[in-house]
C-alpha atoms as a PDB file:
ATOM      1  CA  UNK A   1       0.000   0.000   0.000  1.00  0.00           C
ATOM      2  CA  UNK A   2       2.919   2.494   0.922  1.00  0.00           C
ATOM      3  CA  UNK A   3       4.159   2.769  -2.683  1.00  0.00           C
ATOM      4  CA  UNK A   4       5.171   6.604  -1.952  1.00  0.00           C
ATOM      5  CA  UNK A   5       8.870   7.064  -0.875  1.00  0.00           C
ATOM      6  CA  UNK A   6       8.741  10.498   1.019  1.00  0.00           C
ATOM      7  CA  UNK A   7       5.451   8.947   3.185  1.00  0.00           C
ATOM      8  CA  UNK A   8       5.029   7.729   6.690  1.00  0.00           C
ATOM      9  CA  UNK A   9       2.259   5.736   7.479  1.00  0.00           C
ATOM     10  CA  UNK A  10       1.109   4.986  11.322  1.00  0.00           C
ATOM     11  CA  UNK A  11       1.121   1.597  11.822  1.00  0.00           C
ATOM     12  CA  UNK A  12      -2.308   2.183  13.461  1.00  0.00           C
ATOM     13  CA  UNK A  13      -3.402   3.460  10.536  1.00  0.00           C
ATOM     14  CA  UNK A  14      -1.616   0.865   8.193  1.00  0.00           C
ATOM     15  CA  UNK A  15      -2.869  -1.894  10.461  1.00  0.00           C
ATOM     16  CA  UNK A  16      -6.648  -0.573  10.340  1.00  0.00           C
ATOM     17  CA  UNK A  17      -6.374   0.126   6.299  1.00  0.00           C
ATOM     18  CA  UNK A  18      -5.175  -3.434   5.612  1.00  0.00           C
ATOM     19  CA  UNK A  19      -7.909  -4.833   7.900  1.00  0.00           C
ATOM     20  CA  UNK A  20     -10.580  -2.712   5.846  1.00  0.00           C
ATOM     21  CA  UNK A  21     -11.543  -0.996   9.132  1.00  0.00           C
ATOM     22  CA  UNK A  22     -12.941   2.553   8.381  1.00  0.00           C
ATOM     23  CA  UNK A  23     -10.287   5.208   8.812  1.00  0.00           C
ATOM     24  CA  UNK A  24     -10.672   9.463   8.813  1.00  0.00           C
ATOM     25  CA  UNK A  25      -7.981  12.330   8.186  1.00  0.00           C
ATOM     26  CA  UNK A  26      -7.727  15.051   9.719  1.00  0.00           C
ATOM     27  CA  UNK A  27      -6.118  18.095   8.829  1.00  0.00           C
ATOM     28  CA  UNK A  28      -2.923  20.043  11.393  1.00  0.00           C
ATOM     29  CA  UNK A  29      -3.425  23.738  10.327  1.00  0.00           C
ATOM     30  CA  UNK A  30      -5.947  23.984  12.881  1.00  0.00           C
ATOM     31  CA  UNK A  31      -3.577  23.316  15.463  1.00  0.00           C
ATOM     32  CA  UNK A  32      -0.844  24.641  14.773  1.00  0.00           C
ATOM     33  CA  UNK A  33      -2.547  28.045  13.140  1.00  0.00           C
ATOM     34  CA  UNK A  34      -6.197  27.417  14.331  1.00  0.00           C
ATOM     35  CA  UNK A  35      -5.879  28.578  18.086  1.00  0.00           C
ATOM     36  CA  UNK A  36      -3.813  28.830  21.045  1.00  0.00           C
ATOM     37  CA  UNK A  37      -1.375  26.314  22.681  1.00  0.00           C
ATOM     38  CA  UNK A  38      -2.900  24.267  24.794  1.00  0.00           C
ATOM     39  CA  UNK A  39      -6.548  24.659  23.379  1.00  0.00           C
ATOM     40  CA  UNK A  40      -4.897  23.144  20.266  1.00  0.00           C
ATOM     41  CA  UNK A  41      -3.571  20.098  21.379  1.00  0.00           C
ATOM     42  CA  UNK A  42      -6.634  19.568  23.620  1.00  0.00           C
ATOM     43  CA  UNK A  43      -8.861  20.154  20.592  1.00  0.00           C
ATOM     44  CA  UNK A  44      -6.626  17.831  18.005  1.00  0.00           C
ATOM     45  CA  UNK A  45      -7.026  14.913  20.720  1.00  0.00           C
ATOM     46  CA  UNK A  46     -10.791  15.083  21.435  1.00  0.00           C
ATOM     47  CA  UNK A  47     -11.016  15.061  17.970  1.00  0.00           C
ATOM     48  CA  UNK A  48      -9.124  11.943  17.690  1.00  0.00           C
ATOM     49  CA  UNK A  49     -10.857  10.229  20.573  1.00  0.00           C
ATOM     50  CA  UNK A  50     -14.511  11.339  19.219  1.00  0.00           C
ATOM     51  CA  UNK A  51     -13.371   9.548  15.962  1.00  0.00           C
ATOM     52  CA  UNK A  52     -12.491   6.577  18.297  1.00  0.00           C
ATOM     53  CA  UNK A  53     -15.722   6.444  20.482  1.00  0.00           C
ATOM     54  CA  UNK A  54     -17.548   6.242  16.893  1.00  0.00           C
ATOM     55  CA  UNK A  55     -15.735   3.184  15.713  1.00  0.00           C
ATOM     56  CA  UNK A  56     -13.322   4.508  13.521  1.00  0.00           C
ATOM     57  CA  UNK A  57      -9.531   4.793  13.468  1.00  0.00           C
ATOM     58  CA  UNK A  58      -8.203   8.653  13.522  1.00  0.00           C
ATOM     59  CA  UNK A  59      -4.844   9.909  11.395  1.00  0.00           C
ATOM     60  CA  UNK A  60      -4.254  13.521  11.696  1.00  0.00           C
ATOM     61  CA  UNK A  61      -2.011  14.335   8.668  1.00  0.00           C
ATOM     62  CA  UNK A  62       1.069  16.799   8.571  1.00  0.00           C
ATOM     63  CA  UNK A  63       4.819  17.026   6.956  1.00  0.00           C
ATOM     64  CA  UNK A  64       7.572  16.649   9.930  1.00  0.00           C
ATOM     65  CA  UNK A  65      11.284  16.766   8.856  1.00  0.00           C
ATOM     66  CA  UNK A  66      10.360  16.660   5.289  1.00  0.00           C
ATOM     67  CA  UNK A  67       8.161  13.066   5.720  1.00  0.00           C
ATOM     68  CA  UNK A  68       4.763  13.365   5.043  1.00  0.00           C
ATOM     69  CA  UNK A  69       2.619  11.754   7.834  1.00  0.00           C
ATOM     70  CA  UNK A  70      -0.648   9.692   7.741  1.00  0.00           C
ATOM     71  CA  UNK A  71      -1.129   9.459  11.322  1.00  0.00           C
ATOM     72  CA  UNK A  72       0.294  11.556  13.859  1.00  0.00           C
ATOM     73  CA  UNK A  73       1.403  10.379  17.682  1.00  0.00           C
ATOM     74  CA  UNK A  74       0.112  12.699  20.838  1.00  0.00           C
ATOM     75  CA  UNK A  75       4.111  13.425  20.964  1.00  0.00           C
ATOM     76  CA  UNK A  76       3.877  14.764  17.289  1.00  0.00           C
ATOM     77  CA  UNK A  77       0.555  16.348  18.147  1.00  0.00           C
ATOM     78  CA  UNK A  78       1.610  18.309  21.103  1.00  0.00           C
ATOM     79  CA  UNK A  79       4.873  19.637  19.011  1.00  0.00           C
ATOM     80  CA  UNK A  80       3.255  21.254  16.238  1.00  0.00           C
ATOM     81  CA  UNK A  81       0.721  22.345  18.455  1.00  0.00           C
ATOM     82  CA  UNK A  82       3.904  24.117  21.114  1.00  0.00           C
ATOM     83  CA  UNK A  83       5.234  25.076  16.853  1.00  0.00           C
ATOM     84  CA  UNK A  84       2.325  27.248  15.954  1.00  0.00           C
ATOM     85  CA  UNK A  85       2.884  29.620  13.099  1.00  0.00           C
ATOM     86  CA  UNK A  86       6.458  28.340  12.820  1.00  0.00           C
ATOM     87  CA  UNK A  87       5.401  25.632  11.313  1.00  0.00           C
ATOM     88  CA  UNK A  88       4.854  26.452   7.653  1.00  0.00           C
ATOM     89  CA  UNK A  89       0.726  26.154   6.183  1.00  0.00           C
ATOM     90  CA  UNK A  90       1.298  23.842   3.451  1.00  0.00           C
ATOM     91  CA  UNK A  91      -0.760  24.036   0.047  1.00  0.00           C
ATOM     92  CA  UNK A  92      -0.057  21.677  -2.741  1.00  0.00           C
ATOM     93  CA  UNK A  93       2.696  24.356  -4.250  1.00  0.00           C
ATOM     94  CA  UNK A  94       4.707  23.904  -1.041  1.00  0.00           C
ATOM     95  CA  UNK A  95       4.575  20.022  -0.628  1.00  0.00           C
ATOM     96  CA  UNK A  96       7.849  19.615  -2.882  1.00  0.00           C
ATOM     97  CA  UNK A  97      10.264  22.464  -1.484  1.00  0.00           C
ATOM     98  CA  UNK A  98       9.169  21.571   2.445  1.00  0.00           C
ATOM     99  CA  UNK A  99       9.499  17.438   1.599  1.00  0.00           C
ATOM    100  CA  UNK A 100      12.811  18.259  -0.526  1.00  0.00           C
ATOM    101  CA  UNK A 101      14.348  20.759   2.123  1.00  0.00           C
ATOM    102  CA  UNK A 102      13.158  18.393   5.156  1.00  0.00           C
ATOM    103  CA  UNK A 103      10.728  20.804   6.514  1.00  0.00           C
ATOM    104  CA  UNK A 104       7.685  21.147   8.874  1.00  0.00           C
ATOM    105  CA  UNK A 105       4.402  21.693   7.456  1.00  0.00           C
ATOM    106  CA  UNK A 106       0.751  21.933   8.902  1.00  0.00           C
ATOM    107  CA  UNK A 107      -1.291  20.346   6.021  1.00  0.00           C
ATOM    108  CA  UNK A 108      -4.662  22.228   4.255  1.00  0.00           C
ATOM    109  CA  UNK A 109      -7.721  20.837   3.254  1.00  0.00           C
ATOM    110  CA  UNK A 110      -5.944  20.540   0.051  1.00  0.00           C
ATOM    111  CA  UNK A 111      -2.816  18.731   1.238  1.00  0.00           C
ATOM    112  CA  UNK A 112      -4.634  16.913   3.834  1.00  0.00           C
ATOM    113  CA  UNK A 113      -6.912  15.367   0.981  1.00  0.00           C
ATOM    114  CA  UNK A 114      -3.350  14.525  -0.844  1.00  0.00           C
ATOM    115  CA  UNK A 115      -1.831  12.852   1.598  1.00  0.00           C
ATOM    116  CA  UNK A 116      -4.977  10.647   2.483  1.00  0.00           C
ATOM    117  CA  UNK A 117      -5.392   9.846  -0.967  1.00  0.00           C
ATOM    118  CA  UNK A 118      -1.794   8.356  -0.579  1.00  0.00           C
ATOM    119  CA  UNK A 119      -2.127   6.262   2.261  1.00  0.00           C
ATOM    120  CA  UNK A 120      -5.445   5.179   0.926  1.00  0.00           C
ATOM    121  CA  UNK A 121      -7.812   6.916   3.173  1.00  0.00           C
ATOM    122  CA  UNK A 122     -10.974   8.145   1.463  1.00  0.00           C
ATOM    123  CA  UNK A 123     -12.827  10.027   4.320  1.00  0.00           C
ATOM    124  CA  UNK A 124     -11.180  13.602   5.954  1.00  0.00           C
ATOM    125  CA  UNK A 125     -13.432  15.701   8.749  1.00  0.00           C
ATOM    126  CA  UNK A 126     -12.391  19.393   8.962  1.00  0.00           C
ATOM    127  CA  UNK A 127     -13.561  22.691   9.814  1.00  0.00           C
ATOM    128  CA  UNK A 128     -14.448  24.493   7.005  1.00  0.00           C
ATOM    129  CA  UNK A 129     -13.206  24.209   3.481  1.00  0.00           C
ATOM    130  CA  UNK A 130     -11.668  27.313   1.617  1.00  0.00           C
ATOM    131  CA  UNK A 131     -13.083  28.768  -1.628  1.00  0.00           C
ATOM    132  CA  UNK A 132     -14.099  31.756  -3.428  1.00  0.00           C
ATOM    133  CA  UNK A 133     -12.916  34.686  -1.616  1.00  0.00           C
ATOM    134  CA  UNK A 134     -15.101  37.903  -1.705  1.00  0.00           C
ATOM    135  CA  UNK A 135     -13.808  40.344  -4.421  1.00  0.00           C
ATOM    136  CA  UNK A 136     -11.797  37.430  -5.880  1.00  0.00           C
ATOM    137  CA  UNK A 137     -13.773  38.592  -9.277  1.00  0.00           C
ATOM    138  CA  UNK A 138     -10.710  41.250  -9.307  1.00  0.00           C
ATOM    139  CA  UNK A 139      -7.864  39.669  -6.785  1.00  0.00           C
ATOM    140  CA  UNK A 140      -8.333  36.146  -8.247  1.00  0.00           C
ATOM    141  CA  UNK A 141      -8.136  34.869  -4.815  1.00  0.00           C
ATOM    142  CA  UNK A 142      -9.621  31.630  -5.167  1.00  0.00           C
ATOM    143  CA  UNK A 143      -8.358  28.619  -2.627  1.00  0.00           C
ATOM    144  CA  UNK A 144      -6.695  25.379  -3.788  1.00  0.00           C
ATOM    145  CA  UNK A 145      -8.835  23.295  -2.044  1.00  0.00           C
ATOM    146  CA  UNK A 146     -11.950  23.629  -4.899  1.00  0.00           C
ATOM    147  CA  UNK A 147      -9.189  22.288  -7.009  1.00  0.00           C
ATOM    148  CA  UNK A 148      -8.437  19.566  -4.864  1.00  0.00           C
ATOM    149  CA  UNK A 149     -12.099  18.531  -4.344  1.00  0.00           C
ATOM    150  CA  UNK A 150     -11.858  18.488  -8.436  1.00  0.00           C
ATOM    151  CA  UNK A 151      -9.158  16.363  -8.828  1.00  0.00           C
ATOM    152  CA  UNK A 152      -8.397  13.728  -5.026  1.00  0.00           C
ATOM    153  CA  UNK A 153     -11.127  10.717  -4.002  1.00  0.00           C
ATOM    154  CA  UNK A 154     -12.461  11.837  -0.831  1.00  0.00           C
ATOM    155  CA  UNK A 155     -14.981  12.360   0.729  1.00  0.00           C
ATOM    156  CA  UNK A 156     -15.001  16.045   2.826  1.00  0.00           C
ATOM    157  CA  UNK A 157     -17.028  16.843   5.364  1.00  0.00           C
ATOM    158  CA  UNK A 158     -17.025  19.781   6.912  1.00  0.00           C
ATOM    159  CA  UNK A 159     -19.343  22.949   7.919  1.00  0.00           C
ATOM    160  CA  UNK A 160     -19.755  24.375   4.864  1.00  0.00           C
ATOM    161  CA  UNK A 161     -16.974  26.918   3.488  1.00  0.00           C
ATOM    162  CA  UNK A 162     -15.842  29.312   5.652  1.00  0.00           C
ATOM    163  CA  UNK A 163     -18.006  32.329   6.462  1.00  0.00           C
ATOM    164  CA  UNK A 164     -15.656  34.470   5.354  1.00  0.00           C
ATOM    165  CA  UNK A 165     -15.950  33.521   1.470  1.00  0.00           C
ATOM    166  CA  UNK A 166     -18.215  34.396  -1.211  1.00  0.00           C
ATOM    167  CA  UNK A 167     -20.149  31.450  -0.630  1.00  0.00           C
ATOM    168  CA  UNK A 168     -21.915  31.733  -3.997  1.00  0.00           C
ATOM    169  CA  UNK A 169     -19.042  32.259  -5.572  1.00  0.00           C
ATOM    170  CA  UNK A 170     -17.787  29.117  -4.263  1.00  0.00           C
ATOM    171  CA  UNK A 171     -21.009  26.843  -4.953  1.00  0.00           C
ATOM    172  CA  UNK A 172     -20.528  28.279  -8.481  1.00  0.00           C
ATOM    173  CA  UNK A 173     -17.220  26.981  -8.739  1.00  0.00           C
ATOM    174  CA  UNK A 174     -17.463  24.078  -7.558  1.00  0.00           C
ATOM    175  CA  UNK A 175     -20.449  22.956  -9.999  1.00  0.00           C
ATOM    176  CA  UNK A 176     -18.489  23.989 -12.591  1.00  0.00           C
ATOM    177  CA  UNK A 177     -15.854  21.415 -11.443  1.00  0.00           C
ATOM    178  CA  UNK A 178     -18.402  19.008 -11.217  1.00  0.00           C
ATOM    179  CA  UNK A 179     -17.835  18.448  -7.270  1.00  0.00           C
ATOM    180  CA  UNK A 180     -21.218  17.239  -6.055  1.00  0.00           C
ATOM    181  CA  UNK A 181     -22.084  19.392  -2.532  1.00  0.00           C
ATOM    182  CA  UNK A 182     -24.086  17.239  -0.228  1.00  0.00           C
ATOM    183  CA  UNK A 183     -26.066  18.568   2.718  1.00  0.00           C
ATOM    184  CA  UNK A 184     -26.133  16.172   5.489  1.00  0.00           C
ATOM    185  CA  UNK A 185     -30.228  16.555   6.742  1.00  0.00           C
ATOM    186  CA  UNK A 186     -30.219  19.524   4.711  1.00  0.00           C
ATOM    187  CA  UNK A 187     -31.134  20.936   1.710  1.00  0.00           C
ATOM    188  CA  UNK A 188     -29.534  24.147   2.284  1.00  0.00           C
ATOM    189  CA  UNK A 189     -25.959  24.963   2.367  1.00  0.00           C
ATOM    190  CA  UNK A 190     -24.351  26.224   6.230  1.00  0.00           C
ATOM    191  CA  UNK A 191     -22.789  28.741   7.018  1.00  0.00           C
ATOM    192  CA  UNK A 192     -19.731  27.328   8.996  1.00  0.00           C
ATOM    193  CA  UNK A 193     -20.577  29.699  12.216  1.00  0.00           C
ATOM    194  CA  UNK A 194     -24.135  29.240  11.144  1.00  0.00           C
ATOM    195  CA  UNK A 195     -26.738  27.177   9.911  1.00  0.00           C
ATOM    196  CA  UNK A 196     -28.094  29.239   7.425  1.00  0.00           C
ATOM    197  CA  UNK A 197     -26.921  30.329   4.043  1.00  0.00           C
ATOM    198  CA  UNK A 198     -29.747  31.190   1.822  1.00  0.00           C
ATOM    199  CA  UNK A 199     -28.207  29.060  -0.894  1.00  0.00           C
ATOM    200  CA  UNK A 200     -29.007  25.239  -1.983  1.00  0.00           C
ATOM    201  CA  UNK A 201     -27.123  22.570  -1.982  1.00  0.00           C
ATOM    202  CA  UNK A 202     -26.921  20.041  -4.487  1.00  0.00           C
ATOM    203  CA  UNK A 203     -28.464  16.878  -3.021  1.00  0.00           C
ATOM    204  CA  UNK A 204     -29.904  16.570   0.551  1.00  0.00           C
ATOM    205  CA  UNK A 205     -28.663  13.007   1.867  1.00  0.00           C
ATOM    206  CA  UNK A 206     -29.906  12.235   5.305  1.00  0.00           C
ATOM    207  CA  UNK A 207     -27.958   9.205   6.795  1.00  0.00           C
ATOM    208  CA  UNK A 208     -24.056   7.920   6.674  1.00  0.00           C
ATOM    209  CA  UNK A 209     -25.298   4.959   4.350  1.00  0.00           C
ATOM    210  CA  UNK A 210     -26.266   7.024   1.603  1.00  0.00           C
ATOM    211  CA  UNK A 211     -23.586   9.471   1.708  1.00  0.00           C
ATOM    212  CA  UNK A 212     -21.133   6.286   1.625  1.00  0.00           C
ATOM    213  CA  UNK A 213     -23.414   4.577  -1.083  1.00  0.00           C
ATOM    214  CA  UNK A 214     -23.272   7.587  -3.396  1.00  0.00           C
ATOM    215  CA  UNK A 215     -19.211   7.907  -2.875  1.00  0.00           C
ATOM    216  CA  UNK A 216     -19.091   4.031  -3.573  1.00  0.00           C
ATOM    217  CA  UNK A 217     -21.195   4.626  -6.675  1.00  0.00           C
ATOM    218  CA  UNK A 218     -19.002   7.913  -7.666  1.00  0.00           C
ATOM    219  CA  UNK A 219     -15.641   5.648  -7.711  1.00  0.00           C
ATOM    220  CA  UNK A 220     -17.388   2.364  -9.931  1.00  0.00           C
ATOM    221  CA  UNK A 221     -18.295   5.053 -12.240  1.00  0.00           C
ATOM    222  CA  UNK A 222     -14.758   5.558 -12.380  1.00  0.00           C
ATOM    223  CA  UNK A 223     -15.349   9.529 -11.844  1.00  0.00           C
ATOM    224  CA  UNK A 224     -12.146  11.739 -10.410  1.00  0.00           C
ATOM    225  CA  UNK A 225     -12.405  13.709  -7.663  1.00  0.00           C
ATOM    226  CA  UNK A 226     -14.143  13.620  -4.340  1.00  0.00           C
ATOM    227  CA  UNK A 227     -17.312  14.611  -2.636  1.00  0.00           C
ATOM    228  CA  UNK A 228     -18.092  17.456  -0.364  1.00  0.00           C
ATOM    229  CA  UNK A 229     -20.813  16.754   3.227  1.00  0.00           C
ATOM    230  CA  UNK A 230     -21.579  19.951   4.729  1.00  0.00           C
ATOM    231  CA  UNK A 231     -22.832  19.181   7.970  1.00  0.00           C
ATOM    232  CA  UNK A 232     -24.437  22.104   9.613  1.00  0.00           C
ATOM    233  CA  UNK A 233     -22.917  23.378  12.903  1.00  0.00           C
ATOM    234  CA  UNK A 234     -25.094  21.976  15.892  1.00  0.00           C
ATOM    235  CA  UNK A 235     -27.777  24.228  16.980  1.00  0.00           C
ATOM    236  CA  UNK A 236     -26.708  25.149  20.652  1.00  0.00           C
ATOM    237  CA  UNK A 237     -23.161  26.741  19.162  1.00  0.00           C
ATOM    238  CA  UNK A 238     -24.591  27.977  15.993  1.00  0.00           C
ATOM    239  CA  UNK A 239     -24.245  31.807  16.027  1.00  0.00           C
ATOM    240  CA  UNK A 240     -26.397  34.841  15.330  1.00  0.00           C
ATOM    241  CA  UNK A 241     -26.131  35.797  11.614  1.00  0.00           C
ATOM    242  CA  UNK A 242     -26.654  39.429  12.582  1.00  0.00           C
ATOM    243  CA  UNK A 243     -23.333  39.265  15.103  1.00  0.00           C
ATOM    244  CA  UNK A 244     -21.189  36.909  12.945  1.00  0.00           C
ATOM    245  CA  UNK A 245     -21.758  38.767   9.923  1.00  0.00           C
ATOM    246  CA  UNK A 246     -20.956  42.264  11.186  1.00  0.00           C
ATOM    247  CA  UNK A 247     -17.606  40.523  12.518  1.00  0.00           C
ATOM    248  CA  UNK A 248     -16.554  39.409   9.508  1.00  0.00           C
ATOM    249  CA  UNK A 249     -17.436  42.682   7.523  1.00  0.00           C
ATOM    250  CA  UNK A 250     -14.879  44.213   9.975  1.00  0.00           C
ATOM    251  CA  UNK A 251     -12.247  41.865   9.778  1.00  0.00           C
ATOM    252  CA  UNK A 252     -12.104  41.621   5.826  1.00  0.00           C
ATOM    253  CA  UNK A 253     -12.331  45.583   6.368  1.00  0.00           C
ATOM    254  CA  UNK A 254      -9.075  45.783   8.169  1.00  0.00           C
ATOM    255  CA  UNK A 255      -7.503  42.926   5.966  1.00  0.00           C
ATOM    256  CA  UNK A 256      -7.523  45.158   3.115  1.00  0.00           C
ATOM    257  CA  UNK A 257      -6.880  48.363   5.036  1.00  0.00           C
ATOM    258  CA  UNK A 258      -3.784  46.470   5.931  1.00  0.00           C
ATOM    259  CA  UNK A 259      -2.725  44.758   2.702  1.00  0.00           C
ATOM    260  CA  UNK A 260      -3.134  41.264   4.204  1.00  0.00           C
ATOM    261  CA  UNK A 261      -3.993  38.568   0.993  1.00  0.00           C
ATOM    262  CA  UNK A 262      -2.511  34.861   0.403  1.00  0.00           C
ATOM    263  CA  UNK A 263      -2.315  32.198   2.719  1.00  0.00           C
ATOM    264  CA  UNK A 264      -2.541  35.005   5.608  1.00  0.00           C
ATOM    265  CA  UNK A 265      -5.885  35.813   4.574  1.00  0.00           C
ATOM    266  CA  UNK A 266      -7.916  33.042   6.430  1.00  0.00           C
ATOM    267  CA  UNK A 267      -5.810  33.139  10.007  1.00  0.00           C
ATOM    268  CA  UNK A 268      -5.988  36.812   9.908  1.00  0.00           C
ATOM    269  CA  UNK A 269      -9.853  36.978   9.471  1.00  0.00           C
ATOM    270  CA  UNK A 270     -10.400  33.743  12.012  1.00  0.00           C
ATOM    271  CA  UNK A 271      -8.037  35.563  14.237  1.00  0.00           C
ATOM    272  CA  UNK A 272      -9.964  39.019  13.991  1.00  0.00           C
ATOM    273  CA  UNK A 273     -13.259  37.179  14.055  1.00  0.00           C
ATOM    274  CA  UNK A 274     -12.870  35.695  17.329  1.00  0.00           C
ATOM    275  CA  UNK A 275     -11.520  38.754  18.614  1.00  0.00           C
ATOM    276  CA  UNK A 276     -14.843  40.753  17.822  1.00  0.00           C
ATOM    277  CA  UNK A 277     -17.336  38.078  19.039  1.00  0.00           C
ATOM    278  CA  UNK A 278     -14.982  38.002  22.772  1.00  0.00           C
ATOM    279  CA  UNK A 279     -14.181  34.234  21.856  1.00  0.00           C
ATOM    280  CA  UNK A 280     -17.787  32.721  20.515  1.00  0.00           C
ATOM    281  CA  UNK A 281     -16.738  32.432  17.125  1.00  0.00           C
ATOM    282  CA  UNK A 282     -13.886  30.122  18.345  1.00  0.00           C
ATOM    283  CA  UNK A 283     -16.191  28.093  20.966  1.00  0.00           C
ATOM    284  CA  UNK A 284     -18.414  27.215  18.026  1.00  0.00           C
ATOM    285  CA  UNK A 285     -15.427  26.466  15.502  1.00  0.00           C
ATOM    286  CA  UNK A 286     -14.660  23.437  17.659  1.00  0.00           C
ATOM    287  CA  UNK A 287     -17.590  22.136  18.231  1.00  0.00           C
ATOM    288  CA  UNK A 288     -18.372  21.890  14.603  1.00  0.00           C
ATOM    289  CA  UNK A 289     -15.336  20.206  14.435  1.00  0.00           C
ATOM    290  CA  UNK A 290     -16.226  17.805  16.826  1.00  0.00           C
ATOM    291  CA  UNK A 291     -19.834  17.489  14.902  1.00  0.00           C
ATOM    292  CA  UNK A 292     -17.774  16.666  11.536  1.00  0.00           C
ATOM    293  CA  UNK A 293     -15.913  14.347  13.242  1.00  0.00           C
ATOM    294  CA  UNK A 294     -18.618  12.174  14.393  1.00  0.00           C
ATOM    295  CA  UNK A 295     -20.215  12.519  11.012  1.00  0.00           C
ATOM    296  CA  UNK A 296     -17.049  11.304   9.286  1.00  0.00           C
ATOM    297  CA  UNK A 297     -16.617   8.500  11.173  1.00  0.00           C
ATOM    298  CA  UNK A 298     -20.056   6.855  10.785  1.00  0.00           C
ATOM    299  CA  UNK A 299     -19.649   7.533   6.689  1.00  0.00           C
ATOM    300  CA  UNK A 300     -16.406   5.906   6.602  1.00  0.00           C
ATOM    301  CA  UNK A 301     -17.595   2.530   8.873  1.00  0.00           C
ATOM    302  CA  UNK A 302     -20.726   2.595   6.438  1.00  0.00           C
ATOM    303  CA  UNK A 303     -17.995   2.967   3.414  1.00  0.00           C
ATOM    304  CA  UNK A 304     -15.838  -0.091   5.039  1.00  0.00           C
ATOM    305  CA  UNK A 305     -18.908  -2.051   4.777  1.00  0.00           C
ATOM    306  CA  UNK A 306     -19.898  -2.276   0.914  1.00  0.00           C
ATOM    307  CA  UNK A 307     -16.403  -2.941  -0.133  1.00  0.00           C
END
């Protein structure tokens, strides 16, 4: 299964992909650019052990000293997490250089989906994916990870894209890519910090079987590229659209006042975010997590099963 020289596997992981036991990724940006050390580290283990409790196996994915990992140990948990922002974000342009130089890197949706694909996992739980930034009509600011959803077999579930897109936009691109967008017991598309968009999704599905069965279906077909489950946040942590949005009109305010764009883009605006709603935005960002995770989990045992 390991056919890729420059990856690491955890024999966990190996052990419970050989077995056909049902396996998820996770990404490492969030902890080691997501929040605060220890909140990270707390976070990227309850994660884990939620994963666990639901009967699957959990490999948080990252680069460390240039080897790309399927799998990380609490030890290489807690290190990226103590790391933070010294640890380079890693998009699919910076996979070669950080692997060639022997670098750190705290994998994207985008390399996170990669690396999966690699070790054979077909089921990643996140945050929020990135997409169509606003105003990207004249900065072409557009995030890799649509791309990825084009092109890698996996299955994504998440929130919905980050609040702080041109959700639209990002809908729009992503039919146009041909990525189906799946609302888990919904027909419309959330918000992240919400529930609530306004726009549609593309098919409401409302259990783990038929997620998994459509997925299984998608790869006979012999179609590229992966699926996207938004899962809406759960209702207790969703947030006001009045207060979230006003937050995030400020932030992206002061990101261009300040000449902030790239990769720096989506910290900053978290960042700012939480500062603005005194913590709440943050509160609900990992409890969405959690909610993905748990989702994930029960699509990927369901997955396991019709192979």
């Amino acid at each position: 299964m390991n056919l890729n020289p420059y990856l690491d596997v955890n024999p966990e992981v190996a052990a419970a992909l050989a077995e056909g036991k049902p396996v998820v990724a996770l990404e490492s940006t969030i902890i080691s650019h997501g929040m605060p050390y220890p909140q990270n580290v707390e976070t990227a283990l309850n994660v884990e052990k939620i994963i666990r409790e639901n009967g699957a196996v959990p490999a948080t994915i990252a680069i460390i000293g240039g080897r790309l990992k399927a799998g990380l140990t609490p030890e290489e948990i807690d290190y990226l997490g103590k790391s933070g922002r010294a640890v380079a974000k890693a998009s699919r342009r910076d996979l070669a250089v950080l692997v060639s130089k022997g670098l750190d890197g705290a994998t994207t949706v985008t390399t996170t989906m990669m690396i999966a694909a690699m070790a054979g996992i077909c089921v990643f739980a996140t945050g929020g994916i990135g997409g169509v930034h606003r105003g990207a009509e004249t900065t072409m600011d557009i995030s890799a990870d649509l791309e990825e959803l084009a092109n890698t077999p996996v299955v994504v579930v998440c929130a919905g894209a980050k609040a702080i897109l041109d959700l639209k936009l990002t809908l729009e691109y992503l039919e146009t890519h041909g990525v189906p967008v799946i609302g888990y017991g919904t027909e419309e598309l959330p918000a992240f910090y919400s529930r609530h968009s306004g726009l549609k999704v593309d098919y409401r599905l409302d259990t783990p079987d038929e997620i998994a069965k459509a997925f299984y279906v998608q790869q006979k077909l012999g179609m590229k590229g992966g699926m996207l489950v938004t899962n809406p946040i759960p209702e207790e942590y969703a947030m006001d659209d009045t207060i979230i949005n006003k937050a995030i009109d400020e932030a992206i305010e002061e990101m261009n006042a300040r000449g902030i764009h790239g990769k720096e883009a989506t910290p900053f605006l978290l960042a700012k975010v939480k500062d603005l709603t005194g913590g709440d935005s943050l509160d609900s960002n990992i409890h969405l997590v959690y909610n993905n995770a748990m989702v994930a989990s029960r699509i990927a045992k369901s997955f396991c099963a019709m192979k």
